[in-house]
PDB file of N, CA and C in Angstrom:
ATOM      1  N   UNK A   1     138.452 106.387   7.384  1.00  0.00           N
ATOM      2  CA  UNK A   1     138.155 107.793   7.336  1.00  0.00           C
ATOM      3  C   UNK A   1     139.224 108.528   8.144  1.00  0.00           C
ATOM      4  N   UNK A   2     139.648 109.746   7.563  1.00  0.00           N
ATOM      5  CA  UNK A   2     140.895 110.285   8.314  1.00  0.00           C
ATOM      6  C   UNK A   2     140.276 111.302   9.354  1.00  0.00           C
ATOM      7  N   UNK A   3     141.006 111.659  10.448  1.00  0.00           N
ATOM      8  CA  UNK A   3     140.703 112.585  11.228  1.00  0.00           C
ATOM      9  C   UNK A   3     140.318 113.813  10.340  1.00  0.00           C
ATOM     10  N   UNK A   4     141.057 114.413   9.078  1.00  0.00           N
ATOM     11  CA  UNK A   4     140.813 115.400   8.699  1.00  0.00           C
ATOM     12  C   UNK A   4     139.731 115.781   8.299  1.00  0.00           C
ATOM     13  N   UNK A   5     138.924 114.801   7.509  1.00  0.00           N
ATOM     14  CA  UNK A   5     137.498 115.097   7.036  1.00  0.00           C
ATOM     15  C   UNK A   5     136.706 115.347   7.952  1.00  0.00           C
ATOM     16  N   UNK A   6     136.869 114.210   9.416  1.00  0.00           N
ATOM     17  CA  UNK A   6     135.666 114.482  10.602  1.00  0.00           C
ATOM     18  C   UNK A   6     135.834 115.656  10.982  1.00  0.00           C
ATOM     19  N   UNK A   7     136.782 116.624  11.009  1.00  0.00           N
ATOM     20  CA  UNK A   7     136.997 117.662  11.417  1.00  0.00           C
ATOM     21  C   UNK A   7     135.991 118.850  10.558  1.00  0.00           C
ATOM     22  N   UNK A   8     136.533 118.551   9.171  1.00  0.00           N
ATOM     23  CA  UNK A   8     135.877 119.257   8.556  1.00  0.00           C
ATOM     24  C   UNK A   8     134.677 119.390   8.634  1.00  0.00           C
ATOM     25  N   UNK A   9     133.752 118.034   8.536  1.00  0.00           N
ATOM     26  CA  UNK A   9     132.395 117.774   8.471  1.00  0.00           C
ATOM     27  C   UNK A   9     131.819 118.384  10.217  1.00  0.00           C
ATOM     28  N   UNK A  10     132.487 118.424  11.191  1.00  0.00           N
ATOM     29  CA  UNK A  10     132.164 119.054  12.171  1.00  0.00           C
ATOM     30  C   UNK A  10     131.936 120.666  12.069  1.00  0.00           C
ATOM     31  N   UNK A  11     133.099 120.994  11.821  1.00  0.00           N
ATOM     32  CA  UNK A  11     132.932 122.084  11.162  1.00  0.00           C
ATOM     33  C   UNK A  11     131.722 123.254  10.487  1.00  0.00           C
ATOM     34  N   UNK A  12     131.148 122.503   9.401  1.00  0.00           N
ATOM     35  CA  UNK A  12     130.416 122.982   8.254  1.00  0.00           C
ATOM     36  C   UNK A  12     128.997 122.549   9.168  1.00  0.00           C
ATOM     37  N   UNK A  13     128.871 121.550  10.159  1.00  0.00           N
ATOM     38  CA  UNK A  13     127.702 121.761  10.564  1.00  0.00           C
ATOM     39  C   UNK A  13     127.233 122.375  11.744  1.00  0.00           C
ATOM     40  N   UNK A  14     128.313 122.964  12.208  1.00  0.00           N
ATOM     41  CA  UNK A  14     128.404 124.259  13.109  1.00  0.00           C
ATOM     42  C   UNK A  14     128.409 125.123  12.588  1.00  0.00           C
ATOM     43  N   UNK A  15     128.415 125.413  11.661  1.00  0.00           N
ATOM     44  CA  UNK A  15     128.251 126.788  10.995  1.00  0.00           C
ATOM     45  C   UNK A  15     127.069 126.912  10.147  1.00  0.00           C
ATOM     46  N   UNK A  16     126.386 125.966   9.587  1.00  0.00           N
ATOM     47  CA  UNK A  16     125.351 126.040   8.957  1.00  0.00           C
ATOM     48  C   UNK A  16     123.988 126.914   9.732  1.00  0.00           C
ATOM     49  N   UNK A  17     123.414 127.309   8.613  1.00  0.00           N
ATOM     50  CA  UNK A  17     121.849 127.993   9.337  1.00  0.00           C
ATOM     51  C   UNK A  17     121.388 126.978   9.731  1.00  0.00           C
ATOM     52  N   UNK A  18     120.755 126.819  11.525  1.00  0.00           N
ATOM     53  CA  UNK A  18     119.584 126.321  11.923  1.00  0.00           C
ATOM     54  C   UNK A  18     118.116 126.851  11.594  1.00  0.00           C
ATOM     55  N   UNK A  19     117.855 125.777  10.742  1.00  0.00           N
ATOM     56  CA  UNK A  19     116.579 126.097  10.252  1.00  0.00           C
ATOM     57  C   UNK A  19     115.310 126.295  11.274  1.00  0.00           C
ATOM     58  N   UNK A  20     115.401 125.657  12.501  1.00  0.00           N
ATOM     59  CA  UNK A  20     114.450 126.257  13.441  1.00  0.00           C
ATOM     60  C   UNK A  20     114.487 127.017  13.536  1.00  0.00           C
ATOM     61  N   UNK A  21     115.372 128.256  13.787  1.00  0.00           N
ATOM     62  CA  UNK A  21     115.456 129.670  14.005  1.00  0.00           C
ATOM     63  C   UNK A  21     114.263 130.487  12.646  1.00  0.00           C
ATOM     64  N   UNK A  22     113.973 131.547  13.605  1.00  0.00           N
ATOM     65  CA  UNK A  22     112.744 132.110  12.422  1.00  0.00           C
ATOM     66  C   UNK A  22     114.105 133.258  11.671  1.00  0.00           C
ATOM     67  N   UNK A  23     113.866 133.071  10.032  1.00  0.00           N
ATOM     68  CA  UNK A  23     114.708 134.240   9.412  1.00  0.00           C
ATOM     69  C   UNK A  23     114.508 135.773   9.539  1.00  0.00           C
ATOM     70  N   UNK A  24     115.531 136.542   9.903  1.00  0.00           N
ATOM     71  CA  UNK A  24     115.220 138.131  10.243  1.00  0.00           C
ATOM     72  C   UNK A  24     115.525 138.783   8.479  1.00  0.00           C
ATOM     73  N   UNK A  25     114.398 139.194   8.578  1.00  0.00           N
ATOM     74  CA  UNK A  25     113.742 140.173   7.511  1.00  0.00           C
ATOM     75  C   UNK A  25     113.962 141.492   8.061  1.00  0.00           C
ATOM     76  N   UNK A  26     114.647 142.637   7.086  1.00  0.00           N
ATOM     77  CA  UNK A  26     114.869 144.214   7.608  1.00  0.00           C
ATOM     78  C   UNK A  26     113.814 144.654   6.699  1.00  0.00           C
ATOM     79  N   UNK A  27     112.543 145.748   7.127  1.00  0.00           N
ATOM     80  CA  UNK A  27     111.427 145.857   6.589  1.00  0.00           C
ATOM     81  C   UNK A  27     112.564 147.318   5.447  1.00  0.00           C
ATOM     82  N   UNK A  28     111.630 147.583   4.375  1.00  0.00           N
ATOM     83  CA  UNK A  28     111.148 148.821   3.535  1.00  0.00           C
ATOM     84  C   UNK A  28     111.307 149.338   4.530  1.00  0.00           C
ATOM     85  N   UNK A  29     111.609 150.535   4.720  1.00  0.00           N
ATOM     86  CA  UNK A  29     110.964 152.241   5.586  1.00  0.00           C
ATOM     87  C   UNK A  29     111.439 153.479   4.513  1.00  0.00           C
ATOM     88  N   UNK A  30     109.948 153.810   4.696  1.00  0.00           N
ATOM     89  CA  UNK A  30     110.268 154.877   3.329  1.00  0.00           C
ATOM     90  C   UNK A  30     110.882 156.324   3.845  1.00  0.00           C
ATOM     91  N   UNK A  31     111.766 156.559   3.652  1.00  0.00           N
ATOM     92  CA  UNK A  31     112.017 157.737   4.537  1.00  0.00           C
ATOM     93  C   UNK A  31     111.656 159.212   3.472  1.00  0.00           C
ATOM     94  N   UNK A  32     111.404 158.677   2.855  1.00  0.00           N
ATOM     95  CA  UNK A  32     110.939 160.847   1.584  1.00  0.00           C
ATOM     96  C   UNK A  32     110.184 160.307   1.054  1.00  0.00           C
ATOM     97  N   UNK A  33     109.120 160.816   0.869  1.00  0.00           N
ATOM     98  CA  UNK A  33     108.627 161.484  -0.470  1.00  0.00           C
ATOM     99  C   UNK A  33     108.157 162.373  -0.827  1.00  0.00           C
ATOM    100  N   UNK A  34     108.326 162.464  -2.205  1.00  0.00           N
ATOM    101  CA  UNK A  34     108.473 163.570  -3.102  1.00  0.00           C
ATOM    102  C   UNK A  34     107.431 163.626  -4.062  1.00  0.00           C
ATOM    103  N   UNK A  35     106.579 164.812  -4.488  1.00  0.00           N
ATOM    104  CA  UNK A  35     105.656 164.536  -5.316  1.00  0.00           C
ATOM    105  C   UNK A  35     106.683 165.475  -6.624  1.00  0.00           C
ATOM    106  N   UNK A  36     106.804 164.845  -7.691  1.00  0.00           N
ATOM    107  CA  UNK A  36     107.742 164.820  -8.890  1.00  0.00           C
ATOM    108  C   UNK A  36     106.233 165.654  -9.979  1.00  0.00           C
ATOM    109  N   UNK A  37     105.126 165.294  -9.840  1.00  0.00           N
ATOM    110  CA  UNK A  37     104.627 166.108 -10.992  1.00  0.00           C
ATOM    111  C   UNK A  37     102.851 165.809  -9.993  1.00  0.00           C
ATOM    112  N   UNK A  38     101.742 166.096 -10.629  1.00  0.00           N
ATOM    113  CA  UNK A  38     100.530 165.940  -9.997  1.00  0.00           C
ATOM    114  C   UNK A  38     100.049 164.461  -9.675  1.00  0.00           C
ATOM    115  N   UNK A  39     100.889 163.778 -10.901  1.00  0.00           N
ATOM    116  CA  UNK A  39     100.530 162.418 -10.584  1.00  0.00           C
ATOM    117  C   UNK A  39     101.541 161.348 -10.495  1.00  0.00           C
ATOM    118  N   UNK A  40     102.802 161.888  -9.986  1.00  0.00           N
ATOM    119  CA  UNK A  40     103.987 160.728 -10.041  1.00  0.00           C
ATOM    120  C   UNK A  40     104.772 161.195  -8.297  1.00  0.00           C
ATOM    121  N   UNK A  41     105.052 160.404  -8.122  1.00  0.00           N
ATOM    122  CA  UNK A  41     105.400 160.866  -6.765  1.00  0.00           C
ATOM    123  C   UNK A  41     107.204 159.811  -7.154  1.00  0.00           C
ATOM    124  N   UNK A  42     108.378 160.218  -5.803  1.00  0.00           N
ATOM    125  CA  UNK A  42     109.405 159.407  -5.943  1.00  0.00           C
ATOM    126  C   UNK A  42     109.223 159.266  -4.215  1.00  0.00           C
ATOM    127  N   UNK A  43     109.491 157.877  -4.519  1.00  0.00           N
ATOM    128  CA  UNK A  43     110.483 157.013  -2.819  1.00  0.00           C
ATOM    129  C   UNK A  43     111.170 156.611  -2.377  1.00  0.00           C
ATOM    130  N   UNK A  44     111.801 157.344  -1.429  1.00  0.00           N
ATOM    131  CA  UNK A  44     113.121 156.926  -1.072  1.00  0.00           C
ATOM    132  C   UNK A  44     112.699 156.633   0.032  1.00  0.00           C
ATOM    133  N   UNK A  45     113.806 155.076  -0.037  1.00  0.00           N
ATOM    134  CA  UNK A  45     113.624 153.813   0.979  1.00  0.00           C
ATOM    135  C   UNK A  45     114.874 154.127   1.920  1.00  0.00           C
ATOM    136  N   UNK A  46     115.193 153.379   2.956  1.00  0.00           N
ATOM    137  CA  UNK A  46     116.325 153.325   3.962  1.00  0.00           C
ATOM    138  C   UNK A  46     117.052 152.264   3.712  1.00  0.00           C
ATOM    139  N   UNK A  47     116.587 151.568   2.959  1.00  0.00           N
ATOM    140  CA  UNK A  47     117.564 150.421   2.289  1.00  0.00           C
ATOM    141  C   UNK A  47     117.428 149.722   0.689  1.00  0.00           C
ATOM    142  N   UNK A  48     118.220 149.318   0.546  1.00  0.00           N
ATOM    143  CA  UNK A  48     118.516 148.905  -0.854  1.00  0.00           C
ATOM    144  C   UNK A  48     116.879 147.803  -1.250  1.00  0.00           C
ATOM    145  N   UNK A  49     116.721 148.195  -2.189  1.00  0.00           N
ATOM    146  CA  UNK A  49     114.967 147.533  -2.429  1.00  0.00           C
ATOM    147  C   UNK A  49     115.452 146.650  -3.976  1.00  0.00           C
ATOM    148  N   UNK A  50     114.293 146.002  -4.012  1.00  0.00           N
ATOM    149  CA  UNK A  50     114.058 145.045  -5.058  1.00  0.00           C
ATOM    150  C   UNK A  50     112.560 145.190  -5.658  1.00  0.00           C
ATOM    151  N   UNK A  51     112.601 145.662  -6.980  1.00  0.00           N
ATOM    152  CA  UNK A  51     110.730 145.638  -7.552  1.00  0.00           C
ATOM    153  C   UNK A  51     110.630 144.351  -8.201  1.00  0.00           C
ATOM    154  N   UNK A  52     109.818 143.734  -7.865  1.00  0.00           N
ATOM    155  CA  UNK A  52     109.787 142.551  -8.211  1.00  0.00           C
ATOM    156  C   UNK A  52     108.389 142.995  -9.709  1.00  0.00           C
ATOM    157  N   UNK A  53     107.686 143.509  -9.094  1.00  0.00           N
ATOM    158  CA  UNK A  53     106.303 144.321 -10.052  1.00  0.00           C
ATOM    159  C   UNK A  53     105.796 145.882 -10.219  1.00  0.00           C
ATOM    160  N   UNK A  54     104.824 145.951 -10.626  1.00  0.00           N
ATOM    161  CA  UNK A  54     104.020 147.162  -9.909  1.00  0.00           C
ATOM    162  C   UNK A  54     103.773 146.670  -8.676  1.00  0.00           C
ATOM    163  N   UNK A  55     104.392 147.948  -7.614  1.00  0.00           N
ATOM    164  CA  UNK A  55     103.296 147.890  -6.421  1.00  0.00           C
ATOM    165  C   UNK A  55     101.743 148.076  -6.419  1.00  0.00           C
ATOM    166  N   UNK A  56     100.983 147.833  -5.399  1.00  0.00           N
ATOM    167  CA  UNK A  56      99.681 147.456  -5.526  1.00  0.00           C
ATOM    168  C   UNK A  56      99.073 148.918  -4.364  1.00  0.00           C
ATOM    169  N   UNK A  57      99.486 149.929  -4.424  1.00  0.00           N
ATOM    170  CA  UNK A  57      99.779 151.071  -3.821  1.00  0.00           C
ATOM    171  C   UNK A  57      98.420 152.046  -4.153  1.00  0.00           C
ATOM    172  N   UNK A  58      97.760 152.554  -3.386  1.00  0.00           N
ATOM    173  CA  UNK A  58      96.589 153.662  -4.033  1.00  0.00           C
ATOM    174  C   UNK A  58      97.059 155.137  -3.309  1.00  0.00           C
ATOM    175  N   UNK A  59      96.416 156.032  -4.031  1.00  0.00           N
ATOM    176  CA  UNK A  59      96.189 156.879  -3.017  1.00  0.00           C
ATOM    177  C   UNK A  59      95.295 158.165  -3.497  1.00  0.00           C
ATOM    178  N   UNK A  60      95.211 159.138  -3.674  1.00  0.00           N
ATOM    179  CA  UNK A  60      94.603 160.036  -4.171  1.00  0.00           C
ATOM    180  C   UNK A  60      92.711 160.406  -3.084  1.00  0.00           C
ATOM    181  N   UNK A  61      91.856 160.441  -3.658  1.00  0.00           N
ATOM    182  CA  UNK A  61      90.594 160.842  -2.937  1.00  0.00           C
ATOM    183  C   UNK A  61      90.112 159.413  -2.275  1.00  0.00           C
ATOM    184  N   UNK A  62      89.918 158.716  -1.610  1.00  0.00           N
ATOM    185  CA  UNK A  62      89.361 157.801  -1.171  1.00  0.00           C
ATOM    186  C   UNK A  62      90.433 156.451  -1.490  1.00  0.00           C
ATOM    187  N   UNK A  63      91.376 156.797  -1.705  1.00  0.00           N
ATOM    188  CA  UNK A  63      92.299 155.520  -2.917  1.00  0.00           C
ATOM    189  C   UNK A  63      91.851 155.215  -4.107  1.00  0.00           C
ATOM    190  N   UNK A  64      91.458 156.430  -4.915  1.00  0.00           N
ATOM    191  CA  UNK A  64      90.674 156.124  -6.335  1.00  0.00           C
ATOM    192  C   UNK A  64      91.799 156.023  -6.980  1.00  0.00           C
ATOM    193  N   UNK A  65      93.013 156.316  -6.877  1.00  0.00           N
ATOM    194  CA  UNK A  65      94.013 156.395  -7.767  1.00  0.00           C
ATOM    195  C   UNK A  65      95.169 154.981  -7.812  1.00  0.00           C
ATOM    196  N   UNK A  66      95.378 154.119  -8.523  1.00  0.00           N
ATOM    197  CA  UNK A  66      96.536 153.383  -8.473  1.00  0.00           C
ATOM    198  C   UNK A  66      97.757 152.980  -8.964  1.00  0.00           C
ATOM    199  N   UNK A  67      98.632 152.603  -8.641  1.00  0.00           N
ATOM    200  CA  UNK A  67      99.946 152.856  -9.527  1.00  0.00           C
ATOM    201  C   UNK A  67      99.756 152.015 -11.226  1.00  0.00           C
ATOM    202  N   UNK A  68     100.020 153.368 -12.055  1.00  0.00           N
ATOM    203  CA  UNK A  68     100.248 152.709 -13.353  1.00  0.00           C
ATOM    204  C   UNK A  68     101.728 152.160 -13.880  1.00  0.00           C
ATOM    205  N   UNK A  69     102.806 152.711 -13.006  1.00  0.00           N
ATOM    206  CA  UNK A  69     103.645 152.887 -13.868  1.00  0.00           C
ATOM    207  C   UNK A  69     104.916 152.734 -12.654  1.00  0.00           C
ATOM    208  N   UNK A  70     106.066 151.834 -12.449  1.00  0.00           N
ATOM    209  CA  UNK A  70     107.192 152.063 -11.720  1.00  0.00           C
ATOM    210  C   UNK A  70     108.347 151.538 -11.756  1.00  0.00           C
ATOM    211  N   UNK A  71     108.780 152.908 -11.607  1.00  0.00           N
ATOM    212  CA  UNK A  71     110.821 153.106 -12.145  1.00  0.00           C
ATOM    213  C   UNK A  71     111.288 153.172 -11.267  1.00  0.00           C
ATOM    214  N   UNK A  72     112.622 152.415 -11.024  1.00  0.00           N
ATOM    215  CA  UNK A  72     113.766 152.273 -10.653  1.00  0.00           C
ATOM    216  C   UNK A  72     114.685 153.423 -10.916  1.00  0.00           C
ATOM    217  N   UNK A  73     114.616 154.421 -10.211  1.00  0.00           N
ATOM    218  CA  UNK A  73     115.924 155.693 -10.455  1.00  0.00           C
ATOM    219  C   UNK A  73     117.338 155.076  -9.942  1.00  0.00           C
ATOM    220  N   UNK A  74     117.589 154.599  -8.350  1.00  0.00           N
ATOM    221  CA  UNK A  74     118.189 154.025  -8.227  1.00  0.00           C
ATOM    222  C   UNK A  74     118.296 152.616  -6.833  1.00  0.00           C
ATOM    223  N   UNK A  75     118.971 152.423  -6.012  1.00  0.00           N
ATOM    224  CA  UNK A  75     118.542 151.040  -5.696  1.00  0.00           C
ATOM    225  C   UNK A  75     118.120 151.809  -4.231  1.00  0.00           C
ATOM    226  N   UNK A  76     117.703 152.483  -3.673  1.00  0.00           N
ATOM    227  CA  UNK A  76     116.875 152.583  -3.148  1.00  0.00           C
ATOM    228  C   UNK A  76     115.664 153.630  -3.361  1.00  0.00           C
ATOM    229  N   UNK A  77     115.805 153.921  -4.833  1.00  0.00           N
ATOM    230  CA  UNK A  77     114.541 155.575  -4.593  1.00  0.00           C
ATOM    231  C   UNK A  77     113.869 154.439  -6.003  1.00  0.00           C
ATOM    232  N   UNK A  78     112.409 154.901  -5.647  1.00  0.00           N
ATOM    233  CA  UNK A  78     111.766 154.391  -6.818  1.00  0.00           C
ATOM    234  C   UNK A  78     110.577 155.779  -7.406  1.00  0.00           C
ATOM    235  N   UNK A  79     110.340 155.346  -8.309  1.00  0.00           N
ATOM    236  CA  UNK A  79     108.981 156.813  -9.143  1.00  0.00           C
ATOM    237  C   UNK A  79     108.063 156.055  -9.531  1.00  0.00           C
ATOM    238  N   UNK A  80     107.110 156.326  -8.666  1.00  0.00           N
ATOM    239  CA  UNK A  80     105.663 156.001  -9.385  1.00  0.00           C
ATOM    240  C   UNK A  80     104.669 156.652  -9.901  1.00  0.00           C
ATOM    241  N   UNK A  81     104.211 156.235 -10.941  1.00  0.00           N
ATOM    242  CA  UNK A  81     103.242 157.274 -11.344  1.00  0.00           C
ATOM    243  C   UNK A  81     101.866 156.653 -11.259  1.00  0.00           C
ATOM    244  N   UNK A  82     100.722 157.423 -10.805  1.00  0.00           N
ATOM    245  CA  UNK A  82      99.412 156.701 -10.674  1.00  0.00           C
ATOM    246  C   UNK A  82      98.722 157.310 -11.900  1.00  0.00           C
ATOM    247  N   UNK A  83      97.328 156.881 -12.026  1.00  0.00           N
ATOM    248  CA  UNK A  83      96.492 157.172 -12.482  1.00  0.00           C
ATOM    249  C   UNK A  83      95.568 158.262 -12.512  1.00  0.00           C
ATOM    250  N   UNK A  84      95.856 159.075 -11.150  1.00  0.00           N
ATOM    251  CA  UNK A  84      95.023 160.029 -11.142  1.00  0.00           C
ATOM    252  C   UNK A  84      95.787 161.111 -10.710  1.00  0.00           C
ATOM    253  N   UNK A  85      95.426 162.425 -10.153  1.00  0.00           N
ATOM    254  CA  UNK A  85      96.514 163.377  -9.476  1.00  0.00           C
ATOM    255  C   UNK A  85      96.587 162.894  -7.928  1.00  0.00           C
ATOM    256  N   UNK A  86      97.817 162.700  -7.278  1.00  0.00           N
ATOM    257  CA  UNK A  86      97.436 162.484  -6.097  1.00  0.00           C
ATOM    258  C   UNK A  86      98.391 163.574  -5.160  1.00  0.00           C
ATOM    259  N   UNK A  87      99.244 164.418  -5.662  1.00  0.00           N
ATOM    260  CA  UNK A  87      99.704 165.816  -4.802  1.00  0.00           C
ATOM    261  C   UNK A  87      98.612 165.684  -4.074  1.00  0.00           C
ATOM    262  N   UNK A  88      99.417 165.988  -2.557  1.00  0.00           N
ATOM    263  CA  UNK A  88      98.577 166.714  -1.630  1.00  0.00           C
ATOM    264  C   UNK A  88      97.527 165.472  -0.952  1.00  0.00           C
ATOM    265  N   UNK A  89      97.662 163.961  -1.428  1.00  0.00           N
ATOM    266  CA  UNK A  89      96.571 163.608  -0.556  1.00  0.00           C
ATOM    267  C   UNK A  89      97.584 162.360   0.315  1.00  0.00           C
ATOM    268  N   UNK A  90      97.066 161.269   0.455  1.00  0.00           N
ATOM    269  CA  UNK A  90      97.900 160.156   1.159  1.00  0.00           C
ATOM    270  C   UNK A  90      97.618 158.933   0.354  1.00  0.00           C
ATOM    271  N   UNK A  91      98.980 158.063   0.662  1.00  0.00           N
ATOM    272  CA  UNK A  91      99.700 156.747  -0.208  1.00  0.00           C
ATOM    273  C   UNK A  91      98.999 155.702   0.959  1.00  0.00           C
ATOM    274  N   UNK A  92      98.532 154.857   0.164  1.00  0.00           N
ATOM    275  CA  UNK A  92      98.157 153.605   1.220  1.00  0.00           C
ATOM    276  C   UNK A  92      98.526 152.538   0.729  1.00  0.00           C
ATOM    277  N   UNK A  93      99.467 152.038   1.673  1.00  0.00           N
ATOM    278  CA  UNK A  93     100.322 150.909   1.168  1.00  0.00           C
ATOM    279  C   UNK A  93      99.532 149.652   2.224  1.00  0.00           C
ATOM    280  N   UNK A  94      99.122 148.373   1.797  1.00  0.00           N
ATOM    281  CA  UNK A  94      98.727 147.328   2.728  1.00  0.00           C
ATOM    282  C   UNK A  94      99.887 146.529   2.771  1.00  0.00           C
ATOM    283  N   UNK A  95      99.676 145.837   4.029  1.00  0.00           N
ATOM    284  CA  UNK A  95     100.356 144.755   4.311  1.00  0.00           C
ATOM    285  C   UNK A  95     100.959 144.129   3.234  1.00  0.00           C
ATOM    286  N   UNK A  96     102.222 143.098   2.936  1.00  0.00           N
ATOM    287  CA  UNK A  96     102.569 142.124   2.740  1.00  0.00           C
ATOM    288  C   UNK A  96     102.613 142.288   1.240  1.00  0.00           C
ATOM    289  N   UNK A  97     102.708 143.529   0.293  1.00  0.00           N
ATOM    290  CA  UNK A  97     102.843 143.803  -0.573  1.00  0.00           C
ATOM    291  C   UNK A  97     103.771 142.943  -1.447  1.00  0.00           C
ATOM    292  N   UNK A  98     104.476 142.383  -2.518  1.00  0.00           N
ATOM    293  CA  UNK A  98     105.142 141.931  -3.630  1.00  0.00           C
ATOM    294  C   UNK A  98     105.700 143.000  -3.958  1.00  0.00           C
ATOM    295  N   UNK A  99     105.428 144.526  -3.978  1.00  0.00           N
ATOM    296  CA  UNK A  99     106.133 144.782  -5.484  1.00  0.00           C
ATOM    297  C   UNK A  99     106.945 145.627  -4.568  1.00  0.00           C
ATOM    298  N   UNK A 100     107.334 146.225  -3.675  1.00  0.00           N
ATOM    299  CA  UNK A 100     109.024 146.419  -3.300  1.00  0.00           C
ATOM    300  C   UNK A 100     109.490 145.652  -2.097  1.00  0.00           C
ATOM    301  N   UNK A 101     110.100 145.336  -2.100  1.00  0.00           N
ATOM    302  CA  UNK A 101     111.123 144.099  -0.970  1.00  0.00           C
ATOM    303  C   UNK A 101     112.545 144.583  -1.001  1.00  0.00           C
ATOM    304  N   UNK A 102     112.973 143.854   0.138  1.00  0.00           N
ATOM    305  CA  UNK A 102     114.401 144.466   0.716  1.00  0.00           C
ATOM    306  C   UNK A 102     115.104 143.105   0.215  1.00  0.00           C
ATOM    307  N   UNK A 103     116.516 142.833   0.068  1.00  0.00           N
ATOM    308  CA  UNK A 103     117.362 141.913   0.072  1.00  0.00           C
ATOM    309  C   UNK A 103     116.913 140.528   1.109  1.00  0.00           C
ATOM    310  N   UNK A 104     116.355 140.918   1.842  1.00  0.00           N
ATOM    311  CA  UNK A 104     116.597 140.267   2.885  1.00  0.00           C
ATOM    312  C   UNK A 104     114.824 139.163   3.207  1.00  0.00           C
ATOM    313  N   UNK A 105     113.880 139.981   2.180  1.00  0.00           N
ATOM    314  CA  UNK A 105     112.434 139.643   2.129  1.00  0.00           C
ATOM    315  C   UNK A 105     111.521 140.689   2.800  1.00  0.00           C
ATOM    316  N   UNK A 106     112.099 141.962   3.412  1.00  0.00           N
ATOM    317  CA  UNK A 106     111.066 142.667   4.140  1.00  0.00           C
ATOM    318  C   UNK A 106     110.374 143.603   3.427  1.00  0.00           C
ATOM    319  N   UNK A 107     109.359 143.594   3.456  1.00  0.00           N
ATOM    320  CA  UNK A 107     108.203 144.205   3.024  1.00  0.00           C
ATOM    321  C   UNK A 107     108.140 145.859   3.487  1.00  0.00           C
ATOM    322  N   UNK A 108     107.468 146.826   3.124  1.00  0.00           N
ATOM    323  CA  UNK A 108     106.996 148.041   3.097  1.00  0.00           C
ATOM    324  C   UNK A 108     105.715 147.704   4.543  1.00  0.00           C
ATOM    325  N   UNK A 109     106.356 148.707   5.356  1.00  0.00           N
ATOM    326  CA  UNK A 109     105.124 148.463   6.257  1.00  0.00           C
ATOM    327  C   UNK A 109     103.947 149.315   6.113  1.00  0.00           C
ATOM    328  N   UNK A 110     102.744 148.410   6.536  1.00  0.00           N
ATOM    329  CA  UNK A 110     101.289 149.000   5.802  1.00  0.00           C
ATOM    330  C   UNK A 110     100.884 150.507   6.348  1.00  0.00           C
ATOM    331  N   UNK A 111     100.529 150.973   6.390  1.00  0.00           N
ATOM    332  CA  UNK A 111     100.292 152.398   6.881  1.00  0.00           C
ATOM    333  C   UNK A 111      99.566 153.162   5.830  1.00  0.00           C
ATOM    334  N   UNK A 112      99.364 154.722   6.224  1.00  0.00           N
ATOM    335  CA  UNK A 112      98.903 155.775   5.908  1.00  0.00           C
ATOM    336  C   UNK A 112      99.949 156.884   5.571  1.00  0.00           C
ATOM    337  N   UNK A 113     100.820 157.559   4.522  1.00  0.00           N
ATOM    338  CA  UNK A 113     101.565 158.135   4.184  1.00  0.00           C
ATOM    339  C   UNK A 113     100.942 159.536   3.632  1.00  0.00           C
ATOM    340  N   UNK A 114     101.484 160.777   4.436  1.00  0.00           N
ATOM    341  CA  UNK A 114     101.308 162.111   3.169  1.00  0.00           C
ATOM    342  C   UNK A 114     102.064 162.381   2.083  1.00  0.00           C
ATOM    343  N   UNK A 115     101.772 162.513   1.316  1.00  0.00           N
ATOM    344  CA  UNK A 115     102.077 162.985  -0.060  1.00  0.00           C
ATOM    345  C   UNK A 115     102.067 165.089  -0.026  1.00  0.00           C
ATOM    346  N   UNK A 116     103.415 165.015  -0.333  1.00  0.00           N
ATOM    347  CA  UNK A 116     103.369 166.528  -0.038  1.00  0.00           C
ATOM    348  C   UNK A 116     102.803 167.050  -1.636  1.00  0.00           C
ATOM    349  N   UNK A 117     102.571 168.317  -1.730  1.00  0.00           N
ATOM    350  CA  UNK A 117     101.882 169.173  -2.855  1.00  0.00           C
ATOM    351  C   UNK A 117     103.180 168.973  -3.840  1.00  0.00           C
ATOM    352  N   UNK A 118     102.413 169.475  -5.537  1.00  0.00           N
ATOM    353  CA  UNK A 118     103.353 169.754  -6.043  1.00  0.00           C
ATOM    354  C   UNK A 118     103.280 171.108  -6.386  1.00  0.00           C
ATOM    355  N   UNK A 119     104.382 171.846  -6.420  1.00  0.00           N
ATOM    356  CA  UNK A 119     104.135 173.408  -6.784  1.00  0.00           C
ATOM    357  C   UNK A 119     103.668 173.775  -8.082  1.00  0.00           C
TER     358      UNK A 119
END
């Protein structure tokens, strides 16, 4: 075996990911939204997102309302449209959601969001 390979092979396993280390995930943070008509709202994220599905998202009177419908405008703003009118009330997103993710695996953090009116 030549010196050169041990070198190499030293190398590549100094640089490899240690898998003990826990992986850093950069969460969703929605920074706007916009209510687009009575029942479609748009979101713009702080970073580049991935829809894997419909989000699993309610909001309207009690969370009677849920997403029917969601577009990709561009790689970080998305449009959803629910089921019911929800201008004017709040988005409740839970924990650990599937349907928008960051590059990186981070999730939309769970909370309570206003939804501004539509004129």
């Amino acid at each position: 075996m030549s010196l050169r390979s041990i070198k190499k092979t030293a190398r590549q396993n100094r640089m490899k990911m240690d898998s003990s280390l826990p992986r850093t995930t950069t969460p969703a943070i929605i920074s706007q939204i916009e209510a687009t008509a009575a029942d479609t709202i748009r979101l713009t994220f702080n970073a580049r997102i991935f829809r894997n599905r419909v989000p699993g998202y309610t909001a309207g009177v009690n969370g009677s309302a849920t997403v029917e419908d969601a577009i990709e405008i561009s790689a970080t703003v998305v449009e959803l449209k629910f089921t019911g009118d929800v201008a004017g009330t709040d988005l409740i997103v839970e924990g650990g959601d599937q349907g928008v993710r960051t590059a990186s695996g981070g999730f939309v953090p769970a909370g309570v969001y206003a939804i501004p009116t539509f004129p």
